[in-house]
PDB file of N, CA and C in Angstrom:
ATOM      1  N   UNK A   1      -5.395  34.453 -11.729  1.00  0.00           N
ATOM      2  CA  UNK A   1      -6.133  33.199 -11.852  1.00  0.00           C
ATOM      3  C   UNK A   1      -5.891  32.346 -10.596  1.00  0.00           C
ATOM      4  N   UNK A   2      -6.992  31.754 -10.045  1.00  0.00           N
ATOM      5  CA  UNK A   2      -7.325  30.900  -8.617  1.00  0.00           C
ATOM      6  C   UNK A   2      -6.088  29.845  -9.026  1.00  0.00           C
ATOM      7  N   UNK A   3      -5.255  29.253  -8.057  1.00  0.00           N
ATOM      8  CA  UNK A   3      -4.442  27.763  -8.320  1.00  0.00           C
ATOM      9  C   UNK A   3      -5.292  26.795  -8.477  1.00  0.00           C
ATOM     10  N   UNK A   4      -5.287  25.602  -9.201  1.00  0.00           N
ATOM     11  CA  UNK A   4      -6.074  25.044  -9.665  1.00  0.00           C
ATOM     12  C   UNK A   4      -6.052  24.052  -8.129  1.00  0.00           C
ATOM     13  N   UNK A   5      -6.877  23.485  -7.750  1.00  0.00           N
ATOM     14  CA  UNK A   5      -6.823  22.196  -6.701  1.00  0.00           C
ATOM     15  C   UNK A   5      -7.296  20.932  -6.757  1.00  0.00           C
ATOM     16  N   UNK A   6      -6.517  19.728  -6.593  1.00  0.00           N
ATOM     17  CA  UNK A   6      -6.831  18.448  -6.996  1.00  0.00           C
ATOM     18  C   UNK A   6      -6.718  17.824  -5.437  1.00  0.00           C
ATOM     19  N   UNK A   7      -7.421  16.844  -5.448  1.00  0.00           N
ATOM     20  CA  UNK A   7      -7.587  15.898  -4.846  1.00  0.00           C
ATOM     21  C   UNK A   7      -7.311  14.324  -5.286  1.00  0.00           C
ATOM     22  N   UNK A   8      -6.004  13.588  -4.852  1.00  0.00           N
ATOM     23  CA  UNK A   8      -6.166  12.674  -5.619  1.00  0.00           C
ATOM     24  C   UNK A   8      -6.138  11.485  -4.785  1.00  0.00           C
ATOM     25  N   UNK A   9      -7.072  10.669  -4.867  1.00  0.00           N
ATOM     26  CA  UNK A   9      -7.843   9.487  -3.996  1.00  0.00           C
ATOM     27  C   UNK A   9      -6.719   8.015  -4.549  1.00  0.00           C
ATOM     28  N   UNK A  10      -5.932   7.252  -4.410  1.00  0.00           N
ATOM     29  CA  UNK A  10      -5.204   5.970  -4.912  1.00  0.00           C
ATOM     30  C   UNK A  10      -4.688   5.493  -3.550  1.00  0.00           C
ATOM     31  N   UNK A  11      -5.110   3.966  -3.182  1.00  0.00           N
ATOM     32  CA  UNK A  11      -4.045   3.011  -2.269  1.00  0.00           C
ATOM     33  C   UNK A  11      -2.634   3.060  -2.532  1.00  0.00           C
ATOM     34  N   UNK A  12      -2.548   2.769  -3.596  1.00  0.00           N
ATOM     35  CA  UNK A  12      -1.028   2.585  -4.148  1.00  0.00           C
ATOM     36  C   UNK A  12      -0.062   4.315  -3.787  1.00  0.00           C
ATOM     37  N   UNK A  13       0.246   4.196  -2.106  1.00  0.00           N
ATOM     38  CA  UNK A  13       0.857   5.578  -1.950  1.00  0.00           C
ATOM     39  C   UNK A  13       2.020   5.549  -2.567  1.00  0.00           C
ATOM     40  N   UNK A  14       2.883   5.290  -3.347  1.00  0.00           N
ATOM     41  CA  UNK A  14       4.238   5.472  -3.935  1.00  0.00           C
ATOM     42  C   UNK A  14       3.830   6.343  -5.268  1.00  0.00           C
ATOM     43  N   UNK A  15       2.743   5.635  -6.215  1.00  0.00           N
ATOM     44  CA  UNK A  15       2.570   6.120  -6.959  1.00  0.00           C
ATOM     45  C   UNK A  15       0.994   7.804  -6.534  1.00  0.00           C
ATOM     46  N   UNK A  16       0.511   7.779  -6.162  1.00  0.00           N
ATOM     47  CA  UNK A  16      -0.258   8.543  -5.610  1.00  0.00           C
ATOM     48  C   UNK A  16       0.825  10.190  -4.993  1.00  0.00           C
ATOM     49  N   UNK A  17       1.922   9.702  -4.103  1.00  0.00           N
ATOM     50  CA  UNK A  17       2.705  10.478  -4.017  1.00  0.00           C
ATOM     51  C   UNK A  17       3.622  10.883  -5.141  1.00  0.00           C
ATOM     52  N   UNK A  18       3.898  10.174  -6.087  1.00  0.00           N
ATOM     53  CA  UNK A  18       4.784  10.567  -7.583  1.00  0.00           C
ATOM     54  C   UNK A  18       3.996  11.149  -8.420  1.00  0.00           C
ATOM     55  N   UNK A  19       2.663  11.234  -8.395  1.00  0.00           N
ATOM     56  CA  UNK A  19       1.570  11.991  -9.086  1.00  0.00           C
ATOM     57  C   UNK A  19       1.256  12.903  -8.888  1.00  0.00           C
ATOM     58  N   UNK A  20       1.203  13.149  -7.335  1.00  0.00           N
ATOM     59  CA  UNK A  20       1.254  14.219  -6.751  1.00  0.00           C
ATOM     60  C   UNK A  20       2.133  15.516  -7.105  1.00  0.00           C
ATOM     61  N   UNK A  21       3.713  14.833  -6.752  1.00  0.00           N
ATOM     62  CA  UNK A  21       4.801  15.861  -7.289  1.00  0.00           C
ATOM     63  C   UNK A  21       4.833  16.277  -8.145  1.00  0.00           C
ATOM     64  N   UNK A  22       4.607  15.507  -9.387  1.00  0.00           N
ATOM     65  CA  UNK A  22       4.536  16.249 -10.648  1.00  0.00           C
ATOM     66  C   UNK A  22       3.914  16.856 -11.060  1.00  0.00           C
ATOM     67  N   UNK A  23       2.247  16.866 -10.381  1.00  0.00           N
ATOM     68  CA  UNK A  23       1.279  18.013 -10.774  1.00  0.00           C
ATOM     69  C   UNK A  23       1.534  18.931 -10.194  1.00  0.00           C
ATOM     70  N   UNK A  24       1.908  19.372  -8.182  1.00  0.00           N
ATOM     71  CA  UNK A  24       2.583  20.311  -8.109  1.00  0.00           C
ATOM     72  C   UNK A  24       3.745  21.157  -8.292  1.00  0.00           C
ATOM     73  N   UNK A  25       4.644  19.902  -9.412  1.00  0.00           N
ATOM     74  CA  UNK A  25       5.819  20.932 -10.215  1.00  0.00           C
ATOM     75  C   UNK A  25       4.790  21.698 -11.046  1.00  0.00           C
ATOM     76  N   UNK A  26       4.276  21.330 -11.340  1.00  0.00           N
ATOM     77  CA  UNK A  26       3.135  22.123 -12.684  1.00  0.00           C
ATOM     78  C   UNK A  26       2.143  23.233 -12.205  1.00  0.00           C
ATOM     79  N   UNK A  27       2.162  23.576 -10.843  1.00  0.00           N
ATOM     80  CA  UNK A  27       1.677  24.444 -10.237  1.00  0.00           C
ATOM     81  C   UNK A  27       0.127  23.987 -10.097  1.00  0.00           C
ATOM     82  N   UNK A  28      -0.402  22.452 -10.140  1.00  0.00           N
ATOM     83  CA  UNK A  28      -1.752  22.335  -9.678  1.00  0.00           C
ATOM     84  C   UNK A  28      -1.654  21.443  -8.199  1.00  0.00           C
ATOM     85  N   UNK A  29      -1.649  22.625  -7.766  1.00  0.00           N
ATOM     86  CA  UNK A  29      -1.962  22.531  -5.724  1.00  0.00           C
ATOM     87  C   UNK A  29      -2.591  20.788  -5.758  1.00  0.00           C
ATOM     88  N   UNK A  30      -2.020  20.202  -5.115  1.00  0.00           N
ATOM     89  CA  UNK A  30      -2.757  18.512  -5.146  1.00  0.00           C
ATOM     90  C   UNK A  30      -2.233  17.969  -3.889  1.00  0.00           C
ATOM     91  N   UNK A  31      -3.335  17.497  -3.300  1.00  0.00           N
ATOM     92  CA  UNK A  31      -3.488  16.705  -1.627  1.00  0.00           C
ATOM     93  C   UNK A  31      -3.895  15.195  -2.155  1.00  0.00           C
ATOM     94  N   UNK A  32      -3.602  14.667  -1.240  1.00  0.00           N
ATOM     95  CA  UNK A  32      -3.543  12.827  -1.572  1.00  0.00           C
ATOM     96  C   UNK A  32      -4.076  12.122  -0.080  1.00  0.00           C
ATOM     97  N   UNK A  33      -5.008  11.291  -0.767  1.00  0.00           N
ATOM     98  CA  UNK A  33      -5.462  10.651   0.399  1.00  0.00           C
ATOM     99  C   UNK A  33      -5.633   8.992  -0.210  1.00  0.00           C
ATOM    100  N   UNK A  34      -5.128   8.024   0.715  1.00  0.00           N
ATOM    101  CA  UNK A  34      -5.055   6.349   0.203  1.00  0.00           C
ATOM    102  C   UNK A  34      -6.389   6.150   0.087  1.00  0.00           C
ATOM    103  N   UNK A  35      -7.371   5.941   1.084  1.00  0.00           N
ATOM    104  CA  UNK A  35      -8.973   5.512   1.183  1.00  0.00           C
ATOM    105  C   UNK A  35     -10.051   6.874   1.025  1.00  0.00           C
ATOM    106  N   UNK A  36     -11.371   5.972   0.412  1.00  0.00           N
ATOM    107  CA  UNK A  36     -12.315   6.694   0.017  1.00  0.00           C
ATOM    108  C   UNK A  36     -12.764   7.458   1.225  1.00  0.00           C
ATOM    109  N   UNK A  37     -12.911   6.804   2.191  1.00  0.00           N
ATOM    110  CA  UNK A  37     -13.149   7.668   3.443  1.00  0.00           C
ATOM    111  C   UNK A  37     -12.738   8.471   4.033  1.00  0.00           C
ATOM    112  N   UNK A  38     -11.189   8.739   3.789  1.00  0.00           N
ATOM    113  CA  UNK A  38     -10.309   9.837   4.281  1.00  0.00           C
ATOM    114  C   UNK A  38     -10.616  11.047   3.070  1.00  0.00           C
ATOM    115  N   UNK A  39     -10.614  10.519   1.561  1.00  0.00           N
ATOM    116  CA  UNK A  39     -11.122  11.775   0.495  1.00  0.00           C
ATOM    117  C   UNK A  39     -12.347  12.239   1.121  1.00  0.00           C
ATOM    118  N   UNK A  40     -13.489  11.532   1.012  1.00  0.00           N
ATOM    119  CA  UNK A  40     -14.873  11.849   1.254  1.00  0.00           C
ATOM    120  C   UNK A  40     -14.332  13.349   2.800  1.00  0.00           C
ATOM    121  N   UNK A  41     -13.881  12.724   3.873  1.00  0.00           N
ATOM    122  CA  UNK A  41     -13.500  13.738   4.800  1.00  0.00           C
ATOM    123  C   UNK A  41     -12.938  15.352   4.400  1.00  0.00           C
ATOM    124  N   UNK A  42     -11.662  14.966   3.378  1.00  0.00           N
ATOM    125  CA  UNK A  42     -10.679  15.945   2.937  1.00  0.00           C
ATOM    126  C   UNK A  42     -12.021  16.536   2.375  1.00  0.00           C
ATOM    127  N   UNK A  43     -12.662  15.944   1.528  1.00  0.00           N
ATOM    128  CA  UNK A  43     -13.758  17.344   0.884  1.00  0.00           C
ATOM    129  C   UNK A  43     -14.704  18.331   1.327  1.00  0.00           C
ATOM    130  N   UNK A  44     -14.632  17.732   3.014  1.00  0.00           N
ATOM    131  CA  UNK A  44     -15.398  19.097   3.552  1.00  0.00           C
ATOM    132  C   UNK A  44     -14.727  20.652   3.959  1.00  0.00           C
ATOM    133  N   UNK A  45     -13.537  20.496   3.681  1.00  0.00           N
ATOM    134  CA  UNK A  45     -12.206  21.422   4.065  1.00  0.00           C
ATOM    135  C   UNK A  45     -13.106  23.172   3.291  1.00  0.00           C
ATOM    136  N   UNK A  46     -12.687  24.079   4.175  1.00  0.00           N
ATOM    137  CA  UNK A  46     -13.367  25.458   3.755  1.00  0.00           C
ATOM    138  C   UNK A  46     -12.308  25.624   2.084  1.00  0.00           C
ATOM    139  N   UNK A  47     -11.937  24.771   1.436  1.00  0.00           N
ATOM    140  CA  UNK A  47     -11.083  24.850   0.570  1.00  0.00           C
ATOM    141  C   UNK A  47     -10.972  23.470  -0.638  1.00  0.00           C
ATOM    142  N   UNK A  48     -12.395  22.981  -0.931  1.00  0.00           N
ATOM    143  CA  UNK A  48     -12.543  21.491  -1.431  1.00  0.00           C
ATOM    144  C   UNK A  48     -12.031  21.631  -2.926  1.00  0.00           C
ATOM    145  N   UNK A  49     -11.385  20.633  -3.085  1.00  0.00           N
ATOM    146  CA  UNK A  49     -10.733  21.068  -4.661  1.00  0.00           C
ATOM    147  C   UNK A  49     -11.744  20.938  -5.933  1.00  0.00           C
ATOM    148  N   UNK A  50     -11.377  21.010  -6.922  1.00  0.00           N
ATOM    149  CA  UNK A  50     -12.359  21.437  -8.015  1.00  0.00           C
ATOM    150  C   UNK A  50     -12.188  20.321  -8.634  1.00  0.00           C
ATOM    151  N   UNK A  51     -10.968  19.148  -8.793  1.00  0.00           N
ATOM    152  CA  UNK A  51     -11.465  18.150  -9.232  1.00  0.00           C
ATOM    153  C   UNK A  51     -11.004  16.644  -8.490  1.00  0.00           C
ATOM    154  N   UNK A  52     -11.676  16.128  -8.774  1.00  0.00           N
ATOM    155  CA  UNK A  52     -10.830  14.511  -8.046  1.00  0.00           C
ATOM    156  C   UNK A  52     -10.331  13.534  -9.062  1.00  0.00           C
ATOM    157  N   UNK A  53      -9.229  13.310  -8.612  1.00  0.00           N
ATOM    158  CA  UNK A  53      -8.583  12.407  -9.333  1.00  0.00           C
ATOM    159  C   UNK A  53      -8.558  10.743  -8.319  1.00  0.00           C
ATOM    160  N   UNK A  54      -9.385   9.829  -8.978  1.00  0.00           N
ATOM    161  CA  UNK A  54      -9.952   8.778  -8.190  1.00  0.00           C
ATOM    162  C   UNK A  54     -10.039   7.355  -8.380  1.00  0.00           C
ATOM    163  N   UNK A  55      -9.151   6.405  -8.049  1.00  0.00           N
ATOM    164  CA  UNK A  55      -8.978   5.411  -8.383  1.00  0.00           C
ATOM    165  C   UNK A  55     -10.199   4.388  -8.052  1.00  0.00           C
ATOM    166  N   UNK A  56     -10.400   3.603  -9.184  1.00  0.00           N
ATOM    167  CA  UNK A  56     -11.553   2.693  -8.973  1.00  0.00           C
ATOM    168  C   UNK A  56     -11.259   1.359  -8.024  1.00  0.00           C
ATOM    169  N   UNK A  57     -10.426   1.123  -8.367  1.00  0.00           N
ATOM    170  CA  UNK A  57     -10.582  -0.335  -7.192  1.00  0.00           C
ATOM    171  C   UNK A  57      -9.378   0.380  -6.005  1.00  0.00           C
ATOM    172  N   UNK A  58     -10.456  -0.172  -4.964  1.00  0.00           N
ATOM    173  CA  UNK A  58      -9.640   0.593  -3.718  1.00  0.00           C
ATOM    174  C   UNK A  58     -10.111  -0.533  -2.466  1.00  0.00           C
ATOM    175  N   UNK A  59      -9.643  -0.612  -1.142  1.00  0.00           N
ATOM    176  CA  UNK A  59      -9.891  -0.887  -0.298  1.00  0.00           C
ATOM    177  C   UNK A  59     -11.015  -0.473   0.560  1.00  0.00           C
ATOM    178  N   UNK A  60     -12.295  -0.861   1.090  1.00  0.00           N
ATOM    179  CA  UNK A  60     -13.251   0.004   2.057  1.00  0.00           C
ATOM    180  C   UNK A  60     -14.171   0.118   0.787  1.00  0.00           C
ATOM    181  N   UNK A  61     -14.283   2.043   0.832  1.00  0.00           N
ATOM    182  CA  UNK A  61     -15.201   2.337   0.088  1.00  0.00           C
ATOM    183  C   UNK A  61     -14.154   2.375  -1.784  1.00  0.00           C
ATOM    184  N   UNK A  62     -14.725   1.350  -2.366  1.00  0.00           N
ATOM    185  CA  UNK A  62     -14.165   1.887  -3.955  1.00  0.00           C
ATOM    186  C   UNK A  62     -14.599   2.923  -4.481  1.00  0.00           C
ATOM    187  N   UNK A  63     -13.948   3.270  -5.860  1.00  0.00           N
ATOM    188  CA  UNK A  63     -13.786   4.321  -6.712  1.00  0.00           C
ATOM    189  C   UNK A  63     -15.301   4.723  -7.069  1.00  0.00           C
ATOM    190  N   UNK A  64     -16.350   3.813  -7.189  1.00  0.00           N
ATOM    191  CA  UNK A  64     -17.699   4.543  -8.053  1.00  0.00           C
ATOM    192  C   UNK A  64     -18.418   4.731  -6.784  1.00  0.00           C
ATOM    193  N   UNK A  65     -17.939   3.835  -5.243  1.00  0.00           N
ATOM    194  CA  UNK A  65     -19.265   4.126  -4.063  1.00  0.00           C
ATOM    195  C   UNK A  65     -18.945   5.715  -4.083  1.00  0.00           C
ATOM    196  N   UNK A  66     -17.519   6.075  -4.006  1.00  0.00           N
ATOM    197  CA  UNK A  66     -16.733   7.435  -3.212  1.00  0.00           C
ATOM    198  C   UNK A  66     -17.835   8.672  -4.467  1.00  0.00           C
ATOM    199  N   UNK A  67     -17.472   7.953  -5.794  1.00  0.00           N
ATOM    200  CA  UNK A  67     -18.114   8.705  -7.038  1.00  0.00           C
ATOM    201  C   UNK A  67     -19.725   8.811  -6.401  1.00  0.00           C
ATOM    202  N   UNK A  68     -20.136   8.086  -6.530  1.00  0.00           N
ATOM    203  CA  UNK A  68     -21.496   8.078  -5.681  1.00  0.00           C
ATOM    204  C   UNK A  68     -21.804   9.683  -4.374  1.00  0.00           C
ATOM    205  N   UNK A  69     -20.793   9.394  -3.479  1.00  0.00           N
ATOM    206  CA  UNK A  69     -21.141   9.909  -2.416  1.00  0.00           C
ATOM    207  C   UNK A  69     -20.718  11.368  -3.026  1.00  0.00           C
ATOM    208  N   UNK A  70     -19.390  11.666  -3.980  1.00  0.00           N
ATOM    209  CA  UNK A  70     -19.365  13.293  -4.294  1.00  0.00           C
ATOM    210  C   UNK A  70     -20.132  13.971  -5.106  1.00  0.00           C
ATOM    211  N   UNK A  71     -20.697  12.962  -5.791  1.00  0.00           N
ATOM    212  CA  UNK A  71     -22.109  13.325  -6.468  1.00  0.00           C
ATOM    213  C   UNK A  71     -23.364  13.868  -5.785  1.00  0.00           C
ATOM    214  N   UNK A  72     -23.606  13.530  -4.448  1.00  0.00           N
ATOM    215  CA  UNK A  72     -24.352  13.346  -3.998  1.00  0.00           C
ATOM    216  C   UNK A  72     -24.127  14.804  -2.819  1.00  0.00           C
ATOM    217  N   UNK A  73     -23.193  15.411  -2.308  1.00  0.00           N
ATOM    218  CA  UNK A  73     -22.887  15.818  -1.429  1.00  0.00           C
ATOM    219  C   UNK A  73     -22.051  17.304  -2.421  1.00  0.00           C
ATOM    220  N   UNK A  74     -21.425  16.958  -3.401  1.00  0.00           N
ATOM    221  CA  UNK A  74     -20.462  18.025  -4.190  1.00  0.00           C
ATOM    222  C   UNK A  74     -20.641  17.777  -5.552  1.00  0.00           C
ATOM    223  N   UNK A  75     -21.396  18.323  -5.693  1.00  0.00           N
ATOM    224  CA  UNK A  75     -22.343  17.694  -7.087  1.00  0.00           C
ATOM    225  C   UNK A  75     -20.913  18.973  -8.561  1.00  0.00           C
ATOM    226  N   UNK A  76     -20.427  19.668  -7.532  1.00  0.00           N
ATOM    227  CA  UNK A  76     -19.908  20.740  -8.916  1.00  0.00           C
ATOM    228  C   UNK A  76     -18.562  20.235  -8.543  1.00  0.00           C
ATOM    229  N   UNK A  77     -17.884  19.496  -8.187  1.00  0.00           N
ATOM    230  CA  UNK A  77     -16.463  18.744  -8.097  1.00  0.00           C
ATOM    231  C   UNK A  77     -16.673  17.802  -9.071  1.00  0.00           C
ATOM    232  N   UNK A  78     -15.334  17.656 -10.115  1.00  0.00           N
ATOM    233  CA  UNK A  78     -15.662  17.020 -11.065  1.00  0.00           C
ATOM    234  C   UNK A  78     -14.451  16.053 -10.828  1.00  0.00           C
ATOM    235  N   UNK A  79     -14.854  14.735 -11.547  1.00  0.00           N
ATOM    236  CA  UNK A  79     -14.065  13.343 -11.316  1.00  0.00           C
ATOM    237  C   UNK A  79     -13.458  12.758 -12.609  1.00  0.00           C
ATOM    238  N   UNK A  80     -12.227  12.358 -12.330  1.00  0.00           N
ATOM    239  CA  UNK A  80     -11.307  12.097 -13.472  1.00  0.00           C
ATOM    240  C   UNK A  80     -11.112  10.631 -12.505  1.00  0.00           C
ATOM    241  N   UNK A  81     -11.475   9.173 -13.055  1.00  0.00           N
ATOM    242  CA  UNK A  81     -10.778   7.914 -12.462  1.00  0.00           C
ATOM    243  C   UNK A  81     -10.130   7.890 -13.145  1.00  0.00           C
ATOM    244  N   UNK A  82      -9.278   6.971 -12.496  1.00  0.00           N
ATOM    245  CA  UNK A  82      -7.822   6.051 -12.821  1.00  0.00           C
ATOM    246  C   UNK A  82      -7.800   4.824 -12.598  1.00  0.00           C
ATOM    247  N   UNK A  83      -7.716   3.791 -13.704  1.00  0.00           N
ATOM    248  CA  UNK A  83      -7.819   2.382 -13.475  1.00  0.00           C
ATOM    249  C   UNK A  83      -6.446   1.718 -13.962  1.00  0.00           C
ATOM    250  N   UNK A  84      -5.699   0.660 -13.111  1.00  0.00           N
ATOM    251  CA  UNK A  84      -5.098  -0.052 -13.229  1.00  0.00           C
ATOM    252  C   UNK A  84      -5.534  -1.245 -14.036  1.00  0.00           C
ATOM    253  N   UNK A  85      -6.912  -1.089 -14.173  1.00  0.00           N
ATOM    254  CA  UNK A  85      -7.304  -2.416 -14.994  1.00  0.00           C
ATOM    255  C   UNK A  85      -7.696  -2.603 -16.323  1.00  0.00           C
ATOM    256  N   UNK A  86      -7.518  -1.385 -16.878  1.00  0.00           N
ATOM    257  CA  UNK A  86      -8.133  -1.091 -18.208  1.00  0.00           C
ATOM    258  C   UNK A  86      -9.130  -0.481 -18.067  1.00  0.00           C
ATOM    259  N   UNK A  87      -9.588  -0.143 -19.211  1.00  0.00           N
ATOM    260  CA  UNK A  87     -11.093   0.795 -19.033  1.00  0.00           C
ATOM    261  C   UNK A  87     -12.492  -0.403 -18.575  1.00  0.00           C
ATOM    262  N   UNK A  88     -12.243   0.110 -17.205  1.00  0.00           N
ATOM    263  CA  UNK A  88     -13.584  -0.545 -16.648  1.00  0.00           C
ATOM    264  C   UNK A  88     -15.099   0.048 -16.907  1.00  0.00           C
ATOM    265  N   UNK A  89     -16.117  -0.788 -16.684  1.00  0.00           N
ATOM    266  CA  UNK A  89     -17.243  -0.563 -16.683  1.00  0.00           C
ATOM    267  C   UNK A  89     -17.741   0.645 -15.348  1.00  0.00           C
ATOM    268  N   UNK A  90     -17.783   1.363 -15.802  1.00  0.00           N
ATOM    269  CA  UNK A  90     -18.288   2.878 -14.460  1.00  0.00           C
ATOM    270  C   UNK A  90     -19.406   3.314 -15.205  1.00  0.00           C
ATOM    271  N   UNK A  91     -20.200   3.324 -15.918  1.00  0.00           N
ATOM    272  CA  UNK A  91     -20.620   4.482 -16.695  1.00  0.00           C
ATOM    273  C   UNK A  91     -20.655   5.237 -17.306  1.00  0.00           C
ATOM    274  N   UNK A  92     -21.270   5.820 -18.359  1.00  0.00           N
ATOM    275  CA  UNK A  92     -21.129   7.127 -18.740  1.00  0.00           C
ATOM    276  C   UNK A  92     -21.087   8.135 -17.992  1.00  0.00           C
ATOM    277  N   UNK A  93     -22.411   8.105 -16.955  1.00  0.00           N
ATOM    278  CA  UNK A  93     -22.602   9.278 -16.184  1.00  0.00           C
ATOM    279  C   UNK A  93     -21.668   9.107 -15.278  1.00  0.00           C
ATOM    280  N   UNK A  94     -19.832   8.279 -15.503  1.00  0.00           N
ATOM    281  CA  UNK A  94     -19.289   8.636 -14.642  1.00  0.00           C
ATOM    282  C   UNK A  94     -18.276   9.608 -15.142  1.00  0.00           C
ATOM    283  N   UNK A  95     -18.016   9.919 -16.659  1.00  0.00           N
ATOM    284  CA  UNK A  95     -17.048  11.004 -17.055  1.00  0.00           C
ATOM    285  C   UNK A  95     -16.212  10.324 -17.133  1.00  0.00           C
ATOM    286  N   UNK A  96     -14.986  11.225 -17.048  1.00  0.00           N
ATOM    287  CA  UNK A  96     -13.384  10.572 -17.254  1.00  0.00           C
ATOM    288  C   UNK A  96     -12.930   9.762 -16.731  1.00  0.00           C
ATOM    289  N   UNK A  97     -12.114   8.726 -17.487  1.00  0.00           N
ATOM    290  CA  UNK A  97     -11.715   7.836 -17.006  1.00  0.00           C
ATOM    291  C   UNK A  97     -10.229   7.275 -17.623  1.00  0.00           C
ATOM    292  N   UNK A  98      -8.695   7.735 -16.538  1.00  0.00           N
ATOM    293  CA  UNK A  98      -7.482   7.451 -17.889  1.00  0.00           C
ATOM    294  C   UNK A  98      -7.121   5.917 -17.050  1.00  0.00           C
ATOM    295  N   UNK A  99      -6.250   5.367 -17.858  1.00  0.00           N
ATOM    296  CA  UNK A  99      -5.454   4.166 -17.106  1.00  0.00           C
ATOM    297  C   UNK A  99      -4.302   4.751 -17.010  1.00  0.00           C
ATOM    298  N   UNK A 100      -3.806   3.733 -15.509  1.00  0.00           N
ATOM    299  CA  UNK A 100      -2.428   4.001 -14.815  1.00  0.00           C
ATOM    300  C   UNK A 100      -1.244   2.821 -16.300  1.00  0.00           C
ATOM    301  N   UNK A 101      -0.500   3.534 -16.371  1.00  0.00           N
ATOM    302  CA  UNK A 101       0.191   4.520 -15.834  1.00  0.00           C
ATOM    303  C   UNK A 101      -0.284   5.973 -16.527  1.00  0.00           C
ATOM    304  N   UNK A 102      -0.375   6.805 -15.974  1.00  0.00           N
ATOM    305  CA  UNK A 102      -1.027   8.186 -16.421  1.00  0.00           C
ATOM    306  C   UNK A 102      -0.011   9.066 -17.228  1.00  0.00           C
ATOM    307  N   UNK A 103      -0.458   8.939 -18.312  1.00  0.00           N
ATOM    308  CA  UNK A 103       0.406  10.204 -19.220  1.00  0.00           C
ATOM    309  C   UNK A 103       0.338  11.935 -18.899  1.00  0.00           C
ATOM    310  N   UNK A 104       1.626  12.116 -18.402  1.00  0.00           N
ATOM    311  CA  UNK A 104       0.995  13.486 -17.060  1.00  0.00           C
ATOM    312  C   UNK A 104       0.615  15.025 -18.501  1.00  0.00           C
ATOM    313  N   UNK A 105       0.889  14.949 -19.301  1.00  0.00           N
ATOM    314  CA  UNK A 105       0.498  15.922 -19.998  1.00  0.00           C
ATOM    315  C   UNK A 105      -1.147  15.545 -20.509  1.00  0.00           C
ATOM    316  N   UNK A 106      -1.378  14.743 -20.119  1.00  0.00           N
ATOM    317  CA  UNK A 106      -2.556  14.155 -21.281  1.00  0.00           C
ATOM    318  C   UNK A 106      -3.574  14.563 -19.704  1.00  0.00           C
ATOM    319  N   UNK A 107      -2.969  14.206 -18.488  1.00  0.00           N
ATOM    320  CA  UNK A 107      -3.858  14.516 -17.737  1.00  0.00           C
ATOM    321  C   UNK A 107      -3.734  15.862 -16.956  1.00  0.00           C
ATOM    322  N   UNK A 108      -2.683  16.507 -17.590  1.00  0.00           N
ATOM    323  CA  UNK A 108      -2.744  18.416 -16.752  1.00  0.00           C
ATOM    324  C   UNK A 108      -3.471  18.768 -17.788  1.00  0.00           C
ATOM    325  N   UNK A 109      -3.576  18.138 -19.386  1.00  0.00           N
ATOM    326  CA  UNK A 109      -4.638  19.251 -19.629  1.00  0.00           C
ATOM    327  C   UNK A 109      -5.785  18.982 -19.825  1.00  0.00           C
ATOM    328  N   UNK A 110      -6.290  17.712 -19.415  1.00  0.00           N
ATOM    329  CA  UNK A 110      -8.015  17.325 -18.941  1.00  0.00           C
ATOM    330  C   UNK A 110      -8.770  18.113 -17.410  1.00  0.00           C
ATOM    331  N   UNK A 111      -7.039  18.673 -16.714  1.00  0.00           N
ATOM    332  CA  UNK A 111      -7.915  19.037 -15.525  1.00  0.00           C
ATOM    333  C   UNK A 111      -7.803  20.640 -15.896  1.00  0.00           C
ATOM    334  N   UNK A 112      -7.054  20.873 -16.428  1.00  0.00           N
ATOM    335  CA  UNK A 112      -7.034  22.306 -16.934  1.00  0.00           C
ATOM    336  C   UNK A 112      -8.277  23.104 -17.774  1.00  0.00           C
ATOM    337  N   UNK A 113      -8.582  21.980 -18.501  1.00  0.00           N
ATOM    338  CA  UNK A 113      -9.957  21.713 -19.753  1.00  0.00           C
ATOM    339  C   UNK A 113     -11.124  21.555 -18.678  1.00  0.00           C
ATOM    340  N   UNK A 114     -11.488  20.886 -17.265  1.00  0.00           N
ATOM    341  CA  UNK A 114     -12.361  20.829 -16.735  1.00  0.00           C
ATOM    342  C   UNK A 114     -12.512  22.364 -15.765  1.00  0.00           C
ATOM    343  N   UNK A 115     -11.328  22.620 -15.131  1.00  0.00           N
ATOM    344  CA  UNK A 115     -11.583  23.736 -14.456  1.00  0.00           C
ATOM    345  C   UNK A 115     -11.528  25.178 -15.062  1.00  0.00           C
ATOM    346  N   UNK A 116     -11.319  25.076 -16.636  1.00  0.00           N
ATOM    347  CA  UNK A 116     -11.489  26.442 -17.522  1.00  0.00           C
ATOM    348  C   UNK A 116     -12.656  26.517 -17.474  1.00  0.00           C
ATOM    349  N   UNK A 117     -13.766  25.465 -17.467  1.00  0.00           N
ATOM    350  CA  UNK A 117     -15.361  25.254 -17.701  1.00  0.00           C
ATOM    351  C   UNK A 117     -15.737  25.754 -16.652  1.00  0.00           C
ATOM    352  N   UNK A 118     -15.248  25.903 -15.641  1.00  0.00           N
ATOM    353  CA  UNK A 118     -16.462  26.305 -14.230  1.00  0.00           C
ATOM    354  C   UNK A 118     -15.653  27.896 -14.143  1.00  0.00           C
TER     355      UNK A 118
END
């Protein structure tokens, strides 16, 4: 079975990097980028991960423009946000959406549950 690969988009690098570690103790391969513009970049890699993990309020480009643009460009990468603010208004057609602080079992097996589907 392929390693699973995440991408996870948050300003807040302390926690972004502690999220990180623990999904790759768990064996899901995960790269971290602070701004929407550096993710949007990371996703052209001959190796784009299968899901994003993507914080809504951000600096530059926020969480639904970035949602916007992988929609638009990586339409089969699927998006899990993360809000510090409670469950914000994104949409339906924006999918998942957990609040920080992230319960890490609740979210290895939403990405596990998304990438069994493809």
């Amino acid at each position: 079975m392929e390693q699973i690969r995440v991408l996870l988009v948050d300003d807040e690098e302390e926690f972004a990097s502690a999220l990180a570690e623990r999904l790759n103790m768990r064996g899901i391969h995960t790269l971290t980028a602070s701004r929407g513009e550096e993710a949007l970049r990371m996703l052209e890699s001959d190796s784009p991960p299968q899901v994003v993990l993507l914080d809504i309020m951000m600096p530059g480009l926020g969480g639904k423009e970035v949602f916007d643009r992988i929609r638009l460009k990586h339409p089969d990468i699927s998006v899990i946000f993360l809000s510090g603010q409670g469950a914000p208004e994104i949409g339906p057609e924006c999918g998942d959406c957990l609040i920080k602080p992230v319960k890490i079992d609740e979210l290895i097996r939403k990405i596990r549950s998304i990438c069994a589907k493809v």
